[in-house]
N, C-alpha and C. Protein backbone atom coordinates (compact mmCIF):
# COMPACT_ATOMS: atom_id res chain seq x y z
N UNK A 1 -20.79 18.25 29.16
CA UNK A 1 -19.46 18.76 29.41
C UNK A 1 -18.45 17.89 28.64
N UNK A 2 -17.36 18.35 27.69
CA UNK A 2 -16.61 17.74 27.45
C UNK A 2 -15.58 17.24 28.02
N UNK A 3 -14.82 16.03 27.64
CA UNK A 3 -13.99 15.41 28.54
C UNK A 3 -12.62 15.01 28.17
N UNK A 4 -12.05 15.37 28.10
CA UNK A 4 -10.54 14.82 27.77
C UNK A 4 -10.51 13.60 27.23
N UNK A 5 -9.34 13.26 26.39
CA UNK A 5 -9.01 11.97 26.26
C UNK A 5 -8.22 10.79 27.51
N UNK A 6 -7.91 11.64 28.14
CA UNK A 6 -7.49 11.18 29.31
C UNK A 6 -8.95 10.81 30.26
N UNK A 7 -9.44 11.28 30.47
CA UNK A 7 -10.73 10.96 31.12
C UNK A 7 -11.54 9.71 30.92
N UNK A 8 -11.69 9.58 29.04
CA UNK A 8 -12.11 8.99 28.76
C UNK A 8 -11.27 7.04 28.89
N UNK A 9 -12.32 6.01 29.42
CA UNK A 9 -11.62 5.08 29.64
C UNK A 9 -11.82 4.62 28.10
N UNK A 10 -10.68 3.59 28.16
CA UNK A 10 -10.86 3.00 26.57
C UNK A 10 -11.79 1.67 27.07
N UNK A 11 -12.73 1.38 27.78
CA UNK A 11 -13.67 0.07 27.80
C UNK A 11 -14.57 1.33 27.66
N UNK A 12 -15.16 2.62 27.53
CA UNK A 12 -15.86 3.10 27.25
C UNK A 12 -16.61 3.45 26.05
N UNK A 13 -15.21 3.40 24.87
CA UNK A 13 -16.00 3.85 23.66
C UNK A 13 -15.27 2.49 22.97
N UNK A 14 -16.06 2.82 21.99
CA UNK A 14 -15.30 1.73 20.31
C UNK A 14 -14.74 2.26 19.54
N UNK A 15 -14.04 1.58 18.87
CA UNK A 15 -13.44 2.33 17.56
C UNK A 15 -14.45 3.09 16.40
N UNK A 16 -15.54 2.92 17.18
CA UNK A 16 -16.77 3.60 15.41
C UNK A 16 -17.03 4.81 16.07
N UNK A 17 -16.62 5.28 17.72
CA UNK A 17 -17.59 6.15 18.22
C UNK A 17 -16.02 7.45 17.99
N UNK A 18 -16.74 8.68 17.55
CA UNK A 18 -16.03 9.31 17.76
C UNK A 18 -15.25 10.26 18.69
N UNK A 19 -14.29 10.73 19.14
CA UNK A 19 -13.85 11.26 20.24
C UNK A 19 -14.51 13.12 20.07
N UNK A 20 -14.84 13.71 20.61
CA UNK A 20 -14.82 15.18 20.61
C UNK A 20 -13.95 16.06 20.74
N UNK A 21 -13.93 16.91 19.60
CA UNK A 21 -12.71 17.39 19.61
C UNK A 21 -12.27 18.63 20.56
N UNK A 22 -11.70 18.70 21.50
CA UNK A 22 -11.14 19.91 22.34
C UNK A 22 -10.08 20.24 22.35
N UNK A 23 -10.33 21.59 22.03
CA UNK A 23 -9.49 22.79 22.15
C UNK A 23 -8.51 23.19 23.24
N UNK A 24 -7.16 22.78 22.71
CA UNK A 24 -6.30 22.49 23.99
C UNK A 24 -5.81 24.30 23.96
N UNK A 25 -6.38 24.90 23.27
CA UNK A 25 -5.43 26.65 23.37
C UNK A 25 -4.66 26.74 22.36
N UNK A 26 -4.08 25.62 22.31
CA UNK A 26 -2.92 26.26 21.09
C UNK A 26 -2.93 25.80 19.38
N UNK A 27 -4.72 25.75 19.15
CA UNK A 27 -4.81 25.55 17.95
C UNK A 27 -4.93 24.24 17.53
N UNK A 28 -4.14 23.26 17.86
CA UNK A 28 -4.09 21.79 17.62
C UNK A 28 -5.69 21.18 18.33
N UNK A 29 -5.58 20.38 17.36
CA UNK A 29 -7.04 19.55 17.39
C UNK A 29 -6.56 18.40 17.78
N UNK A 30 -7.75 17.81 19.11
CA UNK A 30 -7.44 16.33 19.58
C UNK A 30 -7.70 15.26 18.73
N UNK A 31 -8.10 15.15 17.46
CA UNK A 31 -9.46 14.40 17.10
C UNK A 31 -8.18 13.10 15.92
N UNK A 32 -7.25 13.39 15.90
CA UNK A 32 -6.51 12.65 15.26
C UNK A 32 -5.85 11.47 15.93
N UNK A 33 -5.86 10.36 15.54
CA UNK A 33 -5.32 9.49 16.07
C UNK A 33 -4.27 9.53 16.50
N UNK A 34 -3.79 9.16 18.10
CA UNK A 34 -2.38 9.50 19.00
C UNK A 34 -1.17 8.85 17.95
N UNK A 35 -1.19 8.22 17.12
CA UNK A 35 -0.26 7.57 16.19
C UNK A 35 0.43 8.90 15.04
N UNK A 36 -0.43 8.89 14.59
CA UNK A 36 -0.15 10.28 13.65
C UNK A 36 -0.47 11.43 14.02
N UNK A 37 -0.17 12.40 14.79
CA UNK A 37 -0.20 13.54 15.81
C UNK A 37 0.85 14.75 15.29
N UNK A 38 2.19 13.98 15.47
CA UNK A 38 3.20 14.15 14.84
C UNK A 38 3.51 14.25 13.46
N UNK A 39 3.81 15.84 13.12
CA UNK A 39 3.61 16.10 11.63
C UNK A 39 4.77 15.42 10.73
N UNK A 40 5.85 14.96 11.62
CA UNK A 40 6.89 13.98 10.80
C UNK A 40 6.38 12.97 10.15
N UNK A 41 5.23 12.03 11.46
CA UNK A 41 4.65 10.87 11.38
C UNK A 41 3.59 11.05 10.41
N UNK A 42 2.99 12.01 10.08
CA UNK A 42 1.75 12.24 8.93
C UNK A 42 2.64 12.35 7.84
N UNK A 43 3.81 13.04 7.54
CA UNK A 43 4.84 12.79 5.99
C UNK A 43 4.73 11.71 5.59
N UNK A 44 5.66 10.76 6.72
CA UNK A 44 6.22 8.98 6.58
C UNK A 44 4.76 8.40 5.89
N UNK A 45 3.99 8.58 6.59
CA UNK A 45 2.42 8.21 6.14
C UNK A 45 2.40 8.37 4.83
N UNK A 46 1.95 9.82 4.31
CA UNK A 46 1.79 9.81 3.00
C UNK A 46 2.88 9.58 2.47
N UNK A 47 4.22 9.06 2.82
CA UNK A 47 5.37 9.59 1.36
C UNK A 47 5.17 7.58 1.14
N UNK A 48 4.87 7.27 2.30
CA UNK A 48 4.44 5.63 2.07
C UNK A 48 3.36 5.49 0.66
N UNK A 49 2.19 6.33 1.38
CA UNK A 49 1.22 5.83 -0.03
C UNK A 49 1.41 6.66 -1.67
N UNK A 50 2.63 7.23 -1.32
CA UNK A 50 3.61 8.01 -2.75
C UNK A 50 4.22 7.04 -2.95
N UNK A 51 4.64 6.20 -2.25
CA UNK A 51 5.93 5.14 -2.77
C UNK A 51 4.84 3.63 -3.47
N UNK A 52 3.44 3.61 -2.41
CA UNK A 52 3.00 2.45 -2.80
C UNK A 52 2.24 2.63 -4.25
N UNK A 53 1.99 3.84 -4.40
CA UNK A 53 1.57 4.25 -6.00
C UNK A 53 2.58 4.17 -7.05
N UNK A 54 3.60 4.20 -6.49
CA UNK A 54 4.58 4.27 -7.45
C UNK A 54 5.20 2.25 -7.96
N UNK A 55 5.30 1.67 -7.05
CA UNK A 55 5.33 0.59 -6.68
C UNK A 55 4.17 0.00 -7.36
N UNK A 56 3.13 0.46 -7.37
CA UNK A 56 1.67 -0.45 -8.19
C UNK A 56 2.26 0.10 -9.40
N UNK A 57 2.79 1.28 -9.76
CA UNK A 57 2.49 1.69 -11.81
C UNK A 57 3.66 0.67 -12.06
N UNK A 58 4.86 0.12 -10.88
CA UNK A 58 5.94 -0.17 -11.68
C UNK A 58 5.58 -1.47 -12.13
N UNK A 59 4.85 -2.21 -11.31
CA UNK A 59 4.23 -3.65 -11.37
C UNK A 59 3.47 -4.19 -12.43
N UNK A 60 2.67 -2.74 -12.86
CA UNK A 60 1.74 -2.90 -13.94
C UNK A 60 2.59 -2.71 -15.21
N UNK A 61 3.51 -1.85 -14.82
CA UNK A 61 4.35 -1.51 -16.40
C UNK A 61 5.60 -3.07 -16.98
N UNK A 62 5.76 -4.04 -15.55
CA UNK A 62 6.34 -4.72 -15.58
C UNK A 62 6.36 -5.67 -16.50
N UNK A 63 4.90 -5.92 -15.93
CA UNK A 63 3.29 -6.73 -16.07
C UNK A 63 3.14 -7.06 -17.58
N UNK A 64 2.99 -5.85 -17.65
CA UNK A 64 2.78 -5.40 -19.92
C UNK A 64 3.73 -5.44 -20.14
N UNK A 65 5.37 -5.29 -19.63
CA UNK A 65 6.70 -5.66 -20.37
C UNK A 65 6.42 -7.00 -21.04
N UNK A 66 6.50 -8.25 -19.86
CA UNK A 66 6.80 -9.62 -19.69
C UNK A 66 5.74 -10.22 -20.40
N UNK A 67 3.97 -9.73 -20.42
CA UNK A 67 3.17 -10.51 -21.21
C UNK A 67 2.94 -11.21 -20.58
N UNK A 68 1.81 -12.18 -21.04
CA UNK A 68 0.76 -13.31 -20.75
C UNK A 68 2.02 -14.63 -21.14
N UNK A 69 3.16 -14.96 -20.44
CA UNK A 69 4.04 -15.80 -21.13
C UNK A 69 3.98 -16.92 -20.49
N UNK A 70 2.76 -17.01 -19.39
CA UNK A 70 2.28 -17.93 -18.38
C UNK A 70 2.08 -19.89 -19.15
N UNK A 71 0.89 -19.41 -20.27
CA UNK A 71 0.91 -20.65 -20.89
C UNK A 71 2.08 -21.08 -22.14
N UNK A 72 2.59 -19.97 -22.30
CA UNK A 72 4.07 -20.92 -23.27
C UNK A 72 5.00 -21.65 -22.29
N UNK A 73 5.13 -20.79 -21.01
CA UNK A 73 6.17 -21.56 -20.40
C UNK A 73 5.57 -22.79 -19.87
N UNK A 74 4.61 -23.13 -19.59
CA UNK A 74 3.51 -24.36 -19.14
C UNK A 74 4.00 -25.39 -20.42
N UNK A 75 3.76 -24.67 -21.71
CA UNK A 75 3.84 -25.70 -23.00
C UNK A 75 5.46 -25.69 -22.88
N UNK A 76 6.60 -25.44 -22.47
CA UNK A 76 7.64 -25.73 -22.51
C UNK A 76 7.95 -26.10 -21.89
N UNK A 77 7.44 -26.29 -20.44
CA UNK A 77 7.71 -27.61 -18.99
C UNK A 77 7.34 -28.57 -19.72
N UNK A 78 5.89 -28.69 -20.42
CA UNK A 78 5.80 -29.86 -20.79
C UNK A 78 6.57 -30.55 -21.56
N UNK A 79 7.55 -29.80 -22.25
CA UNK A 79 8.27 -30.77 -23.15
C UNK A 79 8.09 -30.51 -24.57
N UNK A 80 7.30 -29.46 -24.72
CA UNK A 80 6.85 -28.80 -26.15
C UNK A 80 7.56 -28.15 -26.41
N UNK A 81 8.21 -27.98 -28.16
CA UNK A 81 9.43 -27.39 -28.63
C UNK A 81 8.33 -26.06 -29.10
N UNK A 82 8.80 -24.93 -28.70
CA UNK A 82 8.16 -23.91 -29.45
C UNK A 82 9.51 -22.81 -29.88
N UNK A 83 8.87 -22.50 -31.20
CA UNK A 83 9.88 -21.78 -31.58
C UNK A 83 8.78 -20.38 -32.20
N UNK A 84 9.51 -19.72 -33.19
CA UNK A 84 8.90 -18.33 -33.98
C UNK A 84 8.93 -17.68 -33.27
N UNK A 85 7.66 -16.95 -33.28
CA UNK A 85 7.07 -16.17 -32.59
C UNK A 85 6.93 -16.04 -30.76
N UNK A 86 6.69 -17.64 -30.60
CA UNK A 86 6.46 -17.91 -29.47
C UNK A 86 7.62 -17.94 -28.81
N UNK A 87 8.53 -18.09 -29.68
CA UNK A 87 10.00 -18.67 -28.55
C UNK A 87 10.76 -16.89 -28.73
N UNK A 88 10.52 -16.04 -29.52
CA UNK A 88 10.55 -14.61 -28.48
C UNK A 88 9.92 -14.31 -28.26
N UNK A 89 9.08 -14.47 -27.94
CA UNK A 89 7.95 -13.63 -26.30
C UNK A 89 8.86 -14.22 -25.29
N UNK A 90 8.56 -16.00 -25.19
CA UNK A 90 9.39 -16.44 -24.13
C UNK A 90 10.52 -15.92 -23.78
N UNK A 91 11.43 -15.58 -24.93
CA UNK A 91 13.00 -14.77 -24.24
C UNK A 91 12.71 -13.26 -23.53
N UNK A 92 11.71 -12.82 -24.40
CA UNK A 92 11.38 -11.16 -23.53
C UNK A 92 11.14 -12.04 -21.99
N UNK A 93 10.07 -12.89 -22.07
CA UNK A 93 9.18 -13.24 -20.92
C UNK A 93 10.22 -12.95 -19.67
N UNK A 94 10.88 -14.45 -20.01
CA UNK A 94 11.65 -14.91 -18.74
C UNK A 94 13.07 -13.72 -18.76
N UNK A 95 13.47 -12.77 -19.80
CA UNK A 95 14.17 -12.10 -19.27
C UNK A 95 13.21 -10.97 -18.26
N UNK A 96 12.19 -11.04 -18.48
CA UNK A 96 11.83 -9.61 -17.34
C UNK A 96 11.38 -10.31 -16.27
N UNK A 97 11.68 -11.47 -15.84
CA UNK A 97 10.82 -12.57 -14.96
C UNK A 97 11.70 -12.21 -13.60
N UNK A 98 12.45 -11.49 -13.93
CA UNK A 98 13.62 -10.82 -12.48
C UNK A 98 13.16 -9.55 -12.11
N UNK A 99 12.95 -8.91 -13.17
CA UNK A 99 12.20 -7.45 -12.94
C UNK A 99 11.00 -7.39 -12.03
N UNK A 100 10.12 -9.03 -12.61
CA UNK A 100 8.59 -8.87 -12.51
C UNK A 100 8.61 -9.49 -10.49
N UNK A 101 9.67 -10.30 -10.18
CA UNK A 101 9.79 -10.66 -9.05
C UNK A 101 9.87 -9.53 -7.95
N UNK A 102 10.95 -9.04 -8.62
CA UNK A 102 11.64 -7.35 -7.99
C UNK A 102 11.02 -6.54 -7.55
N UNK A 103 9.88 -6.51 -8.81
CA UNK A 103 8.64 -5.07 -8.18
C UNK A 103 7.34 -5.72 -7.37
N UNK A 104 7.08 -7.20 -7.70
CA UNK A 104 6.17 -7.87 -6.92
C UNK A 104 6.52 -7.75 -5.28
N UNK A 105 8.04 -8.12 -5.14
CA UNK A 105 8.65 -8.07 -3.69
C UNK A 105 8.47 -6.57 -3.07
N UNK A 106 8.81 -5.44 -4.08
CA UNK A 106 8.85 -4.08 -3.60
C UNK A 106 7.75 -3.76 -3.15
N UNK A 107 6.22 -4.21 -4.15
CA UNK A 107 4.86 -3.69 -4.21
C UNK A 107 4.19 -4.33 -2.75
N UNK A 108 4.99 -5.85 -2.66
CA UNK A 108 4.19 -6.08 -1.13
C UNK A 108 4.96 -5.82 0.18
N UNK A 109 6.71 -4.79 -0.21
CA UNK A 109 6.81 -4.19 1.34
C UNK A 109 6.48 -2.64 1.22
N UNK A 110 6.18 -2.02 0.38
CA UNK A 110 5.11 -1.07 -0.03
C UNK A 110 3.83 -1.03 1.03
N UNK A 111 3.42 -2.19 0.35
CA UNK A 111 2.20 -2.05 0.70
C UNK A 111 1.73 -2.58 2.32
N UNK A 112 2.43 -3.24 2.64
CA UNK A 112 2.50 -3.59 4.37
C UNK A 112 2.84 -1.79 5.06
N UNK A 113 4.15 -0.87 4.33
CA UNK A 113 4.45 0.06 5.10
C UNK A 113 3.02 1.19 5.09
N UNK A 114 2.43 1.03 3.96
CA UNK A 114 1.44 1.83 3.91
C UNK A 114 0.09 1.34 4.49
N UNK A 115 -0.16 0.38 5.27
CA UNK A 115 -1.25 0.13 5.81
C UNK A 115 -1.40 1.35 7.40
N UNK A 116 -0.25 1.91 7.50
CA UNK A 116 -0.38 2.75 8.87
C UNK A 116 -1.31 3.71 8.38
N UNK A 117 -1.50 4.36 6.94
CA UNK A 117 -2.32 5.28 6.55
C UNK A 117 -3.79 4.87 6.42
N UNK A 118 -4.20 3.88 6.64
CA UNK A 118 -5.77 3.86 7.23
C UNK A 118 -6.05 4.55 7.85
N UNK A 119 -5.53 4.53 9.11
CA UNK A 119 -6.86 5.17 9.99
C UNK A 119 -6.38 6.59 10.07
N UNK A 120 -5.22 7.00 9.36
CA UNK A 120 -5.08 9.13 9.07
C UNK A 120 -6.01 8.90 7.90
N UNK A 121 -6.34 8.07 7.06
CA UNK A 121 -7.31 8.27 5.93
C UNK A 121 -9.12 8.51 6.64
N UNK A 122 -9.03 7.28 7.19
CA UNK A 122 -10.21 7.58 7.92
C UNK A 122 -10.67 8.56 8.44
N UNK A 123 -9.55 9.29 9.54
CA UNK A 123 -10.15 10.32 10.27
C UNK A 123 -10.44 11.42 9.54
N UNK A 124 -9.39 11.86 8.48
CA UNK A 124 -9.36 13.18 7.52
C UNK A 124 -10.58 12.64 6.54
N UNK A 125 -10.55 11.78 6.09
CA UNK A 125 -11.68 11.54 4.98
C UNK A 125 -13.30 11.30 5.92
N UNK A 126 -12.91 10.81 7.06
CA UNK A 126 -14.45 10.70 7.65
C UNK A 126 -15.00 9.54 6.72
N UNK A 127 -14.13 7.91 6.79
CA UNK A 127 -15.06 7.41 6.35
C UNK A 127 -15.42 6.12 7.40
C-alpha cells in the first residue's frame, strides 16, 4: 500500500531511497523535492544555472583577454626591468586584472546561487 509523504517518518528512509510517487488527483506528482515544487522556484533554479554558464564563458573569455601575465609580473616584483614585448602584455595584463577580479567574484556568487539546482538535477535526471 502506498503511503504519503506525510506518513512517511524522515528516520525512516535516506536520502538514496526513493519516495513513491502518488497521485494526489490533480495531476501533480509527489516525487520532487518539497524545495522546488513551486514552478516559480524551478525558474529561479534554472535561470541560476543560465546565469552560472554565462558567468563561467565570461571568466574564460576574461582569462584569454589578460593572458598567462602571472610570471612577468613575478619578474617585475622582483625588480626585473622588462620592457618590448613583455612590458605590453603586462599593460593589457594588469589593465584587465579588474575585469578578471569582477567575473572571478561574479562566477563564485553564481555559483553558490546555483548549488540549489542539485537535487532538481538529480531527481529529473535520476542520477
Amino acid at each position: 500500500m502506498a503511503r504519503t509523504k506525510a506518513q512517511i517518518d524522515d528516520s525512516e528512509t535516506t536520502p538514496d531511497e526513493e519516495l513513491e510517487v502518488i497521485d494526489s488527483g490533480n495531476g501533480s506528482s509527489e516525487s520532487l523535492p518539497e524545495a522546488v515544487k513551486d514552478p516559480q522556484d524551478i525558474d529561479e533554479i534554472l535561470n541560476s544555472l543560465k546565469t552560472l554558464l554565462s558567468t563561467v564563458e565570461k571568466l574564460q573569455k576574461v582569462r584569454q583577454e589578460v593572458g598567462d601575465i602571472k610570471p612577468l609580473l613575478l619578474r617585475m616584483l622582483d625588480g626585473e626591468l622588462v620592457g618590448g614585448e613583455d612590458l605590453e602584455q603586462l599593460k593589457v595584463g594588469v589593465g584587465g586584472l579588474t575585469k578578471l577580479v569582477r567575473a572571478h567574484s561574479d562566477h563564485q556568487a553564481a555559483l553558490v546561487k546555483a548549488q540549489a539546482a542539485r537535487s532538481l538535477l538529480d531527481e529529473v535526471l535520476k542520477f
